[in-house]
PDB file of N, CA and C in Angstrom:
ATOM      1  N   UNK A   1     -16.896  14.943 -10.165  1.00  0.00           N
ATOM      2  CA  UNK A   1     -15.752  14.179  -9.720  1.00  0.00           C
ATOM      3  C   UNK A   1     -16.169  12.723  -9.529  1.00  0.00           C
ATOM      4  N   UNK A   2     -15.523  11.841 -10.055  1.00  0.00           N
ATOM      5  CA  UNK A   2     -15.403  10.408 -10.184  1.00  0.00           C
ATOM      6  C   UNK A   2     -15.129   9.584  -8.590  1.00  0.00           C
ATOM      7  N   UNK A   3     -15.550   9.266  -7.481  1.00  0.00           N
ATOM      8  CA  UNK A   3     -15.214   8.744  -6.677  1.00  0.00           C
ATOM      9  C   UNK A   3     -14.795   7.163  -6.786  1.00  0.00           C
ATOM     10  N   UNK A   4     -13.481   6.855  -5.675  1.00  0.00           N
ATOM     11  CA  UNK A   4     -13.539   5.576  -5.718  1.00  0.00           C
ATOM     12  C   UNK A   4     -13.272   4.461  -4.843  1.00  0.00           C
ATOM     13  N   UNK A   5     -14.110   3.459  -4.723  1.00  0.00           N
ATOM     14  CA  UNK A   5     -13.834   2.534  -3.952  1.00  0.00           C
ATOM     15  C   UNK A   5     -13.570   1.531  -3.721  1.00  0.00           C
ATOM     16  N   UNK A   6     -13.227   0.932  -3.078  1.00  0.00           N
ATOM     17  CA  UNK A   6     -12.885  -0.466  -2.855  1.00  0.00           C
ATOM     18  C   UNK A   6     -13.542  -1.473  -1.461  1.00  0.00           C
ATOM     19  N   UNK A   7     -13.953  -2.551  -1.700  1.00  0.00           N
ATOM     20  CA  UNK A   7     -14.312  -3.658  -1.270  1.00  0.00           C
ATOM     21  C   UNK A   7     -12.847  -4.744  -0.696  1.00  0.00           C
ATOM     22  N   UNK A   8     -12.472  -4.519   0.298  1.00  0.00           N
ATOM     23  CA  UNK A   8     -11.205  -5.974   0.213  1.00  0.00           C
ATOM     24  C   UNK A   8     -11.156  -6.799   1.775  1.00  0.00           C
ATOM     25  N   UNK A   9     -11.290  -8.041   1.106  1.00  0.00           N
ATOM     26  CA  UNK A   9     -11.489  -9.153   1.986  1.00  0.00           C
ATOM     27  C   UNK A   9      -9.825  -9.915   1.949  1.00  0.00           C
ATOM     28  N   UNK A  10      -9.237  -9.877   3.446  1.00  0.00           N
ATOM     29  CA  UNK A  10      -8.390  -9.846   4.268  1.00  0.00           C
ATOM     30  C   UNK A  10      -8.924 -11.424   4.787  1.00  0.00           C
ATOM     31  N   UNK A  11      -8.314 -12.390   4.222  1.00  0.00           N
ATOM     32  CA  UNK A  11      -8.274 -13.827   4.357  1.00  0.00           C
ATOM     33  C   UNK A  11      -6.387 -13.912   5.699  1.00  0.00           C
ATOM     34  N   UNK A  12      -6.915 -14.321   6.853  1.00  0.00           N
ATOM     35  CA  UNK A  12      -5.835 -14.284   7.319  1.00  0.00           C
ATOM     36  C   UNK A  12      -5.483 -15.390   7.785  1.00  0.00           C
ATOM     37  N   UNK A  13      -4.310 -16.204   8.613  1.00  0.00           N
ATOM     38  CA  UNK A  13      -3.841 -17.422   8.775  1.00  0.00           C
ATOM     39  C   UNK A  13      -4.804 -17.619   9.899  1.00  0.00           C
ATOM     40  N   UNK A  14      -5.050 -18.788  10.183  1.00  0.00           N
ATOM     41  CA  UNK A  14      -5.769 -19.685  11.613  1.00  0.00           C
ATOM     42  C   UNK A  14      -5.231 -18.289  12.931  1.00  0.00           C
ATOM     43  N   UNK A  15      -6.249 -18.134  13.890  1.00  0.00           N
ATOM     44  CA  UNK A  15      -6.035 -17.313  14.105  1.00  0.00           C
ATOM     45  C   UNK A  15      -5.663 -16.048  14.636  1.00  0.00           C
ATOM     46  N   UNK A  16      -5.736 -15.470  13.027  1.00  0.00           N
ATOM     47  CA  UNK A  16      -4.916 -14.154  13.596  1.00  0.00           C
ATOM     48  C   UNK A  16      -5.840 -13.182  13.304  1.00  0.00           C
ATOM     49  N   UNK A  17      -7.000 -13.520  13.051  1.00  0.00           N
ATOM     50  CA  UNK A  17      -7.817 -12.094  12.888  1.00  0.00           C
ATOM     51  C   UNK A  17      -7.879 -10.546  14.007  1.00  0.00           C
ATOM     52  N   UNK A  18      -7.963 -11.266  14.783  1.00  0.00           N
ATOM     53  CA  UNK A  18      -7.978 -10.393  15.873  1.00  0.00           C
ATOM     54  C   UNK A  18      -6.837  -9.808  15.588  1.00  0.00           C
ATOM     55  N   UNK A  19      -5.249  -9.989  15.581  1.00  0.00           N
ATOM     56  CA  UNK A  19      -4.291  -9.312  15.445  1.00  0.00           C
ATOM     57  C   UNK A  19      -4.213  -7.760  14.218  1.00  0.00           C
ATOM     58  N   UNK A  20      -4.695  -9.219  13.246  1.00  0.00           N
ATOM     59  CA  UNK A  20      -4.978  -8.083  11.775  1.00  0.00           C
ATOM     60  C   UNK A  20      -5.935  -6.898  12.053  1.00  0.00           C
ATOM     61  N   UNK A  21      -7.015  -7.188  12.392  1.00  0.00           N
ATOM     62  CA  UNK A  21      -8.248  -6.162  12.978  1.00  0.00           C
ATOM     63  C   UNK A  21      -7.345  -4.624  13.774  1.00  0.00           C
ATOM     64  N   UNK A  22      -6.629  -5.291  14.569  1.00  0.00           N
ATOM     65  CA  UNK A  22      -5.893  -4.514  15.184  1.00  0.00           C
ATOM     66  C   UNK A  22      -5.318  -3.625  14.758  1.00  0.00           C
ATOM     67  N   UNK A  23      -4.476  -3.956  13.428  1.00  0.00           N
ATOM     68  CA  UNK A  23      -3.644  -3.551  12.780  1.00  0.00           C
ATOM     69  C   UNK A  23      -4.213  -2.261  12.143  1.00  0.00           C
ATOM     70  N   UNK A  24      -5.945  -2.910  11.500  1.00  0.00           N
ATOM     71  CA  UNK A  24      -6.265  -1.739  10.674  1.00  0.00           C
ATOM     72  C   UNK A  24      -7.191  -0.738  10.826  1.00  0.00           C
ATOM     73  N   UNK A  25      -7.772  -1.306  12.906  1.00  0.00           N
ATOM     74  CA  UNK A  25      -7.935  -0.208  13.087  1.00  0.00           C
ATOM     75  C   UNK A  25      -6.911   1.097  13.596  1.00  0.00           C
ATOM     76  N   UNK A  26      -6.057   0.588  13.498  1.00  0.00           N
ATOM     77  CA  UNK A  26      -4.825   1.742  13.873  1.00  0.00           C
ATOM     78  C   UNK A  26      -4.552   2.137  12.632  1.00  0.00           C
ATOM     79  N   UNK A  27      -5.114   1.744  11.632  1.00  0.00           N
ATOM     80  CA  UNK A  27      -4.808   2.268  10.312  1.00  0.00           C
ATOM     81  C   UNK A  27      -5.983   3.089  10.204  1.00  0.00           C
ATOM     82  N   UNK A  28      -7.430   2.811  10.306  1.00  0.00           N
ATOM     83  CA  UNK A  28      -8.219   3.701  10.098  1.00  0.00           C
ATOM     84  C   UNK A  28      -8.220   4.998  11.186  1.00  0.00           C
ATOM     85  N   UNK A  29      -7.502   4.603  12.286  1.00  0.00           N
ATOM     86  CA  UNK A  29      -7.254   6.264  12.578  1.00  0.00           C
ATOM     87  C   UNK A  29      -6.526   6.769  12.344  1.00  0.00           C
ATOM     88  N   UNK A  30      -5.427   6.452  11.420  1.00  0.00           N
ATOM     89  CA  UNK A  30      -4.905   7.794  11.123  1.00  0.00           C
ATOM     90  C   UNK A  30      -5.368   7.770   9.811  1.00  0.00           C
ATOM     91  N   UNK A  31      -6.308   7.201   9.346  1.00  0.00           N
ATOM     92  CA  UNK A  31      -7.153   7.576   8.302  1.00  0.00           C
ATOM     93  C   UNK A  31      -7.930   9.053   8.095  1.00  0.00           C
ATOM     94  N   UNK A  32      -8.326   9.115   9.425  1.00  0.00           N
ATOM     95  CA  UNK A  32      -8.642  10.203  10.003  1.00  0.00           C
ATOM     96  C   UNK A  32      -8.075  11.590   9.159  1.00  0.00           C
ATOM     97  N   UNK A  33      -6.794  11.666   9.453  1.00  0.00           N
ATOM     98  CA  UNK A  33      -6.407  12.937   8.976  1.00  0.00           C
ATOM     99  C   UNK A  33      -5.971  12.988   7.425  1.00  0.00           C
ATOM    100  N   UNK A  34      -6.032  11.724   6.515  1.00  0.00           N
ATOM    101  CA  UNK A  34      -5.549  11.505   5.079  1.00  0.00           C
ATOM    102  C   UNK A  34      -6.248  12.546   4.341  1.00  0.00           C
ATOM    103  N   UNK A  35      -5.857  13.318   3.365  1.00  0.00           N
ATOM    104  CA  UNK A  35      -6.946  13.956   2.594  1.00  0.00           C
ATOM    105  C   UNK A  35      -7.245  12.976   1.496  1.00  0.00           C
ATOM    106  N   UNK A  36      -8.526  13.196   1.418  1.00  0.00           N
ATOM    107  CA  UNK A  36      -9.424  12.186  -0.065  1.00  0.00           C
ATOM    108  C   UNK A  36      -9.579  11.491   1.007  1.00  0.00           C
ATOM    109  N   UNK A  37      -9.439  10.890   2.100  1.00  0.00           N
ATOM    110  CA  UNK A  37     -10.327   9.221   2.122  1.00  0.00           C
ATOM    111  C   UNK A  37     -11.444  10.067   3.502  1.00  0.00           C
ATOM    112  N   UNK A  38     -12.935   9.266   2.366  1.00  0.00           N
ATOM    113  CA  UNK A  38     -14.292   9.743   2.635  1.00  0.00           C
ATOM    114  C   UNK A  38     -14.430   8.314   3.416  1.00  0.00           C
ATOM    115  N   UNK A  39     -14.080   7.818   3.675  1.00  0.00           N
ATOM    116  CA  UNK A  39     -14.533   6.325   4.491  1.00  0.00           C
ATOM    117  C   UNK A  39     -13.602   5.175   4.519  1.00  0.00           C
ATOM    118  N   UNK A  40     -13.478   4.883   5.475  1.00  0.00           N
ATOM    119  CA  UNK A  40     -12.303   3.862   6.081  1.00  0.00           C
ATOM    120  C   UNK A  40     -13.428   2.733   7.008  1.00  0.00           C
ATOM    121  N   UNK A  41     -13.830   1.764   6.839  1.00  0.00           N
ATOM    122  CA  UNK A  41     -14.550   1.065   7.273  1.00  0.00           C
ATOM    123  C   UNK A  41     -14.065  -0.870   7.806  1.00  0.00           C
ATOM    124  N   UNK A  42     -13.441  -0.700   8.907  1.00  0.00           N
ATOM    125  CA  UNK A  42     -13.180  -2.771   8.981  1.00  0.00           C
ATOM    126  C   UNK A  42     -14.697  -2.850   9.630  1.00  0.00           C
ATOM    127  N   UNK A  43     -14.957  -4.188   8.946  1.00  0.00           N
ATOM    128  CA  UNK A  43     -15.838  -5.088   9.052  1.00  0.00           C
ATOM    129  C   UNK A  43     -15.100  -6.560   9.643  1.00  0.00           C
ATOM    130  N   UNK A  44     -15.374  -7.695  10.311  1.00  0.00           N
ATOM    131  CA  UNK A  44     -15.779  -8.916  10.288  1.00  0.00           C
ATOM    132  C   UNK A  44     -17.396  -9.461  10.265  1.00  0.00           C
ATOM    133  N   UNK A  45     -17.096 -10.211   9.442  1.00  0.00           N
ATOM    134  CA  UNK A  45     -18.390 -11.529   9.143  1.00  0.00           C
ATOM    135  C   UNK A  45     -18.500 -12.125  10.582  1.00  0.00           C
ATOM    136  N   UNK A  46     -19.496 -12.684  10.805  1.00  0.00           N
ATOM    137  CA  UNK A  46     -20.042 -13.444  11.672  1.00  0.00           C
ATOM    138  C   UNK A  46     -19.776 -14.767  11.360  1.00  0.00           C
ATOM    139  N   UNK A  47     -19.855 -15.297  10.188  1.00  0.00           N
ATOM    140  CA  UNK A  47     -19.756 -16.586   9.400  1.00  0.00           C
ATOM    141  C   UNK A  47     -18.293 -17.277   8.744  1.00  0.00           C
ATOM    142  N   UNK A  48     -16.992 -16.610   9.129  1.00  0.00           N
ATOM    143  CA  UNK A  48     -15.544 -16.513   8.556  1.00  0.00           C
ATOM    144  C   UNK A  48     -14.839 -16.283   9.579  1.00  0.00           C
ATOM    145  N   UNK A  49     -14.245 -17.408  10.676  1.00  0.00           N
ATOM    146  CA  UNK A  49     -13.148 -16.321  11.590  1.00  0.00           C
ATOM    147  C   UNK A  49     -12.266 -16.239  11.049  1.00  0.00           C
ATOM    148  N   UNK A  50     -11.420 -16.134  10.433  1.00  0.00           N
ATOM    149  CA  UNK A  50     -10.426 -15.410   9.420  1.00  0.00           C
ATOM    150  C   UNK A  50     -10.372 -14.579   8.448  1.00  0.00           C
ATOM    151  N   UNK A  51     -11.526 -13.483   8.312  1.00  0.00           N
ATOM    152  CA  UNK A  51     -11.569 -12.664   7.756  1.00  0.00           C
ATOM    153  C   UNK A  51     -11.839 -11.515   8.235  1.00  0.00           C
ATOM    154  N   UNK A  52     -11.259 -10.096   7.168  1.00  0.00           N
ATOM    155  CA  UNK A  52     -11.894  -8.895   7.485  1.00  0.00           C
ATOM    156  C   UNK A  52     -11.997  -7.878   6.380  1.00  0.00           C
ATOM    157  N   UNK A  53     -13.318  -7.869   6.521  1.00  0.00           N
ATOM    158  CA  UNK A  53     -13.321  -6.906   5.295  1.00  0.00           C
ATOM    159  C   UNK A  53     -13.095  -5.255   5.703  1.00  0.00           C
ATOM    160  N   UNK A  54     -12.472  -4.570   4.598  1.00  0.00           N
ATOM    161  CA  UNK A  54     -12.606  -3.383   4.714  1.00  0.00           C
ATOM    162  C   UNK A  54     -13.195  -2.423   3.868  1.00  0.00           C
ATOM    163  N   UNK A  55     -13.789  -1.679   3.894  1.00  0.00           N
ATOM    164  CA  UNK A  55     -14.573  -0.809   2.979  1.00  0.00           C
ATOM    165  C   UNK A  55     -14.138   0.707   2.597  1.00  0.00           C
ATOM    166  N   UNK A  56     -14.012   1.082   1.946  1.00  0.00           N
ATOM    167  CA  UNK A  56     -12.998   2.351   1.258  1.00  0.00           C
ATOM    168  C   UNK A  56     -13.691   3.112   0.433  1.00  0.00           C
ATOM    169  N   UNK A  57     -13.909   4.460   0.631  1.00  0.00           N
ATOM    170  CA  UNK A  57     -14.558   5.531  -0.169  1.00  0.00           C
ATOM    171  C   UNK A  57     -13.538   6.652  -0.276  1.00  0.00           C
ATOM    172  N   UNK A  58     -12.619   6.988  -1.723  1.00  0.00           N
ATOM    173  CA  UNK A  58     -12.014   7.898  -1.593  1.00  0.00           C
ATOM    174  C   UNK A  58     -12.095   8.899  -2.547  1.00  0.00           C
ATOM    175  N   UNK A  59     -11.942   9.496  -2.902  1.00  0.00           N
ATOM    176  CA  UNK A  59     -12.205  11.027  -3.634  1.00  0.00           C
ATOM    177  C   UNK A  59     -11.858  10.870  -4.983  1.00  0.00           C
ATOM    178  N   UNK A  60     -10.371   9.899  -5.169  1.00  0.00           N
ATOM    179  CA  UNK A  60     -10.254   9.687  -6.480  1.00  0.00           C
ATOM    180  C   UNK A  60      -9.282   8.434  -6.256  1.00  0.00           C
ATOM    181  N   UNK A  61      -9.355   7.615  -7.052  1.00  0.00           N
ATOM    182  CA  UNK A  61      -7.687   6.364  -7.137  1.00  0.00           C
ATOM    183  C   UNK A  61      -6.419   6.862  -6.820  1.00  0.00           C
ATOM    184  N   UNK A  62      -6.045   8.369  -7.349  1.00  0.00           N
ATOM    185  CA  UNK A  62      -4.767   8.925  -6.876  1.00  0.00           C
ATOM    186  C   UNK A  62      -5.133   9.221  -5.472  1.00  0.00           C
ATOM    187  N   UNK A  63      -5.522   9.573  -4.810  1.00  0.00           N
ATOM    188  CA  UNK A  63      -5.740   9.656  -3.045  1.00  0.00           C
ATOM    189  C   UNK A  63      -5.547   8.508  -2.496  1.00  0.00           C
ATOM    190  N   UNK A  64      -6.138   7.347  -2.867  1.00  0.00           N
ATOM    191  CA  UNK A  64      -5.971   5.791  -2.384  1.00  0.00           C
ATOM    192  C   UNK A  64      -4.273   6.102  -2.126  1.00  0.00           C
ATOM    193  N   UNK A  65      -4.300   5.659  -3.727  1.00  0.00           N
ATOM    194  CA  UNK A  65      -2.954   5.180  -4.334  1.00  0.00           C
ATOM    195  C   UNK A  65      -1.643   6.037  -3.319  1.00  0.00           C
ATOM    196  N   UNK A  66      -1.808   7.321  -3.155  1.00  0.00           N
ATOM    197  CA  UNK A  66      -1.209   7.733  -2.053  1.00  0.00           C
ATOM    198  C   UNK A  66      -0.872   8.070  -0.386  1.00  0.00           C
ATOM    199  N   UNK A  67      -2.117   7.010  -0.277  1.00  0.00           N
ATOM    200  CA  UNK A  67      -2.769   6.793   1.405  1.00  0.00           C
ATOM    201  C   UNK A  67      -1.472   5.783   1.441  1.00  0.00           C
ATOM    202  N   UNK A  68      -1.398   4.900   0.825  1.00  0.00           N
ATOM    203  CA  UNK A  68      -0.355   3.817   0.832  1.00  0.00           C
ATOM    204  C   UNK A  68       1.277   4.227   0.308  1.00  0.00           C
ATOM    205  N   UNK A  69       1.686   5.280  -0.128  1.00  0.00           N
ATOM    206  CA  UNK A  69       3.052   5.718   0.523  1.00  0.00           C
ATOM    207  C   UNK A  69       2.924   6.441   1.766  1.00  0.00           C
ATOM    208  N   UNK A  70       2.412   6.589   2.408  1.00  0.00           N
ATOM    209  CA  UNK A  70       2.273   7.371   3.791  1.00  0.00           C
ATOM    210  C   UNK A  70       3.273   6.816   4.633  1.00  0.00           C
ATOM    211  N   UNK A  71       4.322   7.106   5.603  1.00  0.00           N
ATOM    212  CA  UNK A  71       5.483   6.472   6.083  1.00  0.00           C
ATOM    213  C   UNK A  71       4.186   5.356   7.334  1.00  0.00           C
ATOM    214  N   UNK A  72       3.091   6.119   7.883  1.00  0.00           N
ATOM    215  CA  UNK A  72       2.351   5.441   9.213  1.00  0.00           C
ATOM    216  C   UNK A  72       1.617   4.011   8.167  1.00  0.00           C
ATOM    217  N   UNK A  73       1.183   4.380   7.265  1.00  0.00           N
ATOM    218  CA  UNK A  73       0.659   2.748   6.056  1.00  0.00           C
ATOM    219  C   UNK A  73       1.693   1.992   5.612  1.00  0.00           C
ATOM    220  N   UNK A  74       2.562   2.585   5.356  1.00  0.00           N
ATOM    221  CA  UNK A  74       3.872   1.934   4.945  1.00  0.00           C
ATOM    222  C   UNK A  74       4.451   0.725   5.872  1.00  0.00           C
ATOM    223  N   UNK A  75       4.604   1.358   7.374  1.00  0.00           N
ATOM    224  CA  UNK A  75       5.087   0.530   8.345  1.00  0.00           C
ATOM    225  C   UNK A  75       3.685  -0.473   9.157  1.00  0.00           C
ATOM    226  N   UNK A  76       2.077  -0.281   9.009  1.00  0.00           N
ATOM    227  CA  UNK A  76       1.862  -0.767   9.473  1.00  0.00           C
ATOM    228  C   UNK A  76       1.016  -2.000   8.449  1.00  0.00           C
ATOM    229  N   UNK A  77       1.128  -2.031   7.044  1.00  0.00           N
ATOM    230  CA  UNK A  77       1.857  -2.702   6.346  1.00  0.00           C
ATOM    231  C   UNK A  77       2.469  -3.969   5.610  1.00  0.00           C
ATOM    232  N   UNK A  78       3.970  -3.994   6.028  1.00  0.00           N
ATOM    233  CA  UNK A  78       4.457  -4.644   6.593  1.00  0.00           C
ATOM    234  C   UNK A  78       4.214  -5.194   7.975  1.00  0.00           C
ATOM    235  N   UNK A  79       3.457  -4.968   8.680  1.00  0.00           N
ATOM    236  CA  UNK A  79       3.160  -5.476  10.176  1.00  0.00           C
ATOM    237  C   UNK A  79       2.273  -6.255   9.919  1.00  0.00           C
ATOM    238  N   UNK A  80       1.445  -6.010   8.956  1.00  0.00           N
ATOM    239  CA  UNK A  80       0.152  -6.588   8.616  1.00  0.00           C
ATOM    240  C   UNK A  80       0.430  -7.875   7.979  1.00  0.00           C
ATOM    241  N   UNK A  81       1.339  -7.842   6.829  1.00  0.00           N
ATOM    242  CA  UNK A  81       1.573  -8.976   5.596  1.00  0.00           C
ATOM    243  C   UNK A  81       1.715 -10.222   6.283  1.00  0.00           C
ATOM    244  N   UNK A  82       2.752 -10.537   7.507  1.00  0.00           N
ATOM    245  CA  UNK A  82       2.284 -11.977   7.957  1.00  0.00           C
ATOM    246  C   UNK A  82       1.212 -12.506   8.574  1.00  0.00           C
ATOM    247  N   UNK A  83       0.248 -11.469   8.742  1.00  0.00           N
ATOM    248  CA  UNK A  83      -0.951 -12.430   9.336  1.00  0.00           C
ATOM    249  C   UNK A  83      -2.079 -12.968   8.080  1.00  0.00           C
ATOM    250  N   UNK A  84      -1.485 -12.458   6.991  1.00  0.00           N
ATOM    251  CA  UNK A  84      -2.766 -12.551   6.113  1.00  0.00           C
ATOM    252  C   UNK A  84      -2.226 -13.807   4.836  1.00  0.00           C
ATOM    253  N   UNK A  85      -3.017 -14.433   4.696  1.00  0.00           N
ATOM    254  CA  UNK A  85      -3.161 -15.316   3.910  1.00  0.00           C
ATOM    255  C   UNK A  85      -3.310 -15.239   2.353  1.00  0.00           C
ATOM    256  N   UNK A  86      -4.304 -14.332   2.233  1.00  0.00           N
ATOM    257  CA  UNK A  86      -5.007 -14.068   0.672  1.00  0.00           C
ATOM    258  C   UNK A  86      -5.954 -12.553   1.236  1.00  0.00           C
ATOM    259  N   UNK A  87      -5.816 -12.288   0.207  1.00  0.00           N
ATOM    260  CA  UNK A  87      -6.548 -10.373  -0.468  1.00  0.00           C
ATOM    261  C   UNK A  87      -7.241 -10.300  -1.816  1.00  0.00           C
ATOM    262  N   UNK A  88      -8.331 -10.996  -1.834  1.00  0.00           N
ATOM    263  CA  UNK A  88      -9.336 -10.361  -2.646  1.00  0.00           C
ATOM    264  C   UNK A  88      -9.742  -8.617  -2.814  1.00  0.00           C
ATOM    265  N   UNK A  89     -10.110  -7.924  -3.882  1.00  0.00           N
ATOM    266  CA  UNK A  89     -10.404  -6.864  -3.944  1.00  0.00           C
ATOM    267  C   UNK A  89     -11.434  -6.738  -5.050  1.00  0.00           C
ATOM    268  N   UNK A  90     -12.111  -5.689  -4.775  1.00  0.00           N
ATOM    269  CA  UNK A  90     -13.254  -5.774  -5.513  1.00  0.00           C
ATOM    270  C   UNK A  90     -13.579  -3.577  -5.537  1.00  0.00           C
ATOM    271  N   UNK A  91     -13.140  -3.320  -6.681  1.00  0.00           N
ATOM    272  CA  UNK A  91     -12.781  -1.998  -7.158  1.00  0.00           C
ATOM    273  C   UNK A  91     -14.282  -1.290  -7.819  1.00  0.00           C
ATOM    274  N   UNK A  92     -14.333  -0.151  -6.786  1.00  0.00           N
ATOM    275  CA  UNK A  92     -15.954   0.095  -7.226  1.00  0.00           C
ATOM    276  C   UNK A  92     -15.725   1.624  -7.511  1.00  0.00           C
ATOM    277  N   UNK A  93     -16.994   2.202  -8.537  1.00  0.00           N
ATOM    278  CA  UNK A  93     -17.517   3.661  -8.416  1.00  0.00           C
ATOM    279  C   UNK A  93     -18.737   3.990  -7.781  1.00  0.00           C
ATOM    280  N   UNK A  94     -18.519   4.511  -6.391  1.00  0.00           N
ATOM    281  CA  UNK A  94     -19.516   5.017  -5.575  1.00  0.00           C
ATOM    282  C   UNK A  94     -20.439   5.870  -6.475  1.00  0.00           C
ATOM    283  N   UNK A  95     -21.614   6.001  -6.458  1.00  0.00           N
ATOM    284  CA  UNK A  95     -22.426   7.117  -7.350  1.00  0.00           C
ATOM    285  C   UNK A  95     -22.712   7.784  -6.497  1.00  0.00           C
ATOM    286  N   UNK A  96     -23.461   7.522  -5.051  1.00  0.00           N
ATOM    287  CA  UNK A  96     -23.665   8.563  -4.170  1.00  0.00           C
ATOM    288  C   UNK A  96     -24.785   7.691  -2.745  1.00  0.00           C
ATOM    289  N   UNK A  97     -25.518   7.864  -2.073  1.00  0.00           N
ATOM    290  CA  UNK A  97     -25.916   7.290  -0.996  1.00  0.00           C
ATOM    291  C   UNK A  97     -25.462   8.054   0.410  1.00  0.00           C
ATOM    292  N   UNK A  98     -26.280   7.681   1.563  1.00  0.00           N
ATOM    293  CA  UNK A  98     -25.631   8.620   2.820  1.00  0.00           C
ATOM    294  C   UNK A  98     -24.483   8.058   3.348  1.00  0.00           C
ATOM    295  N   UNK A  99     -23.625   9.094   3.607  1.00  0.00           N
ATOM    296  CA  UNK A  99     -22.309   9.155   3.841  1.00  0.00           C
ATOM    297  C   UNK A  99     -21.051   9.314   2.617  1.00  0.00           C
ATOM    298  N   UNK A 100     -22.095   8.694   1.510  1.00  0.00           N
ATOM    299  CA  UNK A 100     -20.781   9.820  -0.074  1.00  0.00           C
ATOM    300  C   UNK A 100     -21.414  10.723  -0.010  1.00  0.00           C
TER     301      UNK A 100
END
């Protein structure tokens, strides 16, 4: 099985990081119960206050791809979209390491 992940850096307005952060750790818990997602990870840099990266390990692109119709991703979302500025992404295949 093909795993897949993603890298995405969450550029947000002057700031609102803290707000956004907020946002997605309430997203990574109910990450918690998604089937396919092997890792839900926010990060901030030390060196960027307006950013946050998040890190994503999921079972396949269709699991992603359906973490995001979820009605709880759906609405938090939209909650999210005005604090953020710009969304880089950077689309990876995990091969394996601890925790895949």
């Amino acid at each position: 099985m093909s795993r897949f992940g993603l890298y995405t850096k969450f550029t947000t307005h002057d700031s609102q990081r803290n707000a956004l952060v907020e946002i997605l750790l309430e997203a990574a818990c109910e990450m918690e119960a998604v089937e396919g997602c092997i890792l839900y990870i926010i990060n901030t840099p030390d060196n960027d206050p307006n950013s946050v990266w998040v890190t994503e390990v999921w079972n396949d692109a269709s699991a992603h791809q359906a973490s995001l119709a979820l009605e709880g991703a759906r609405e938090l979302i939209q909650k999210a979209k005005p604090l953020i500025a710009r969304i880089e992404q950077i689309k990876l295949n995990p091969l394996g390491g601890k925790g895949v």
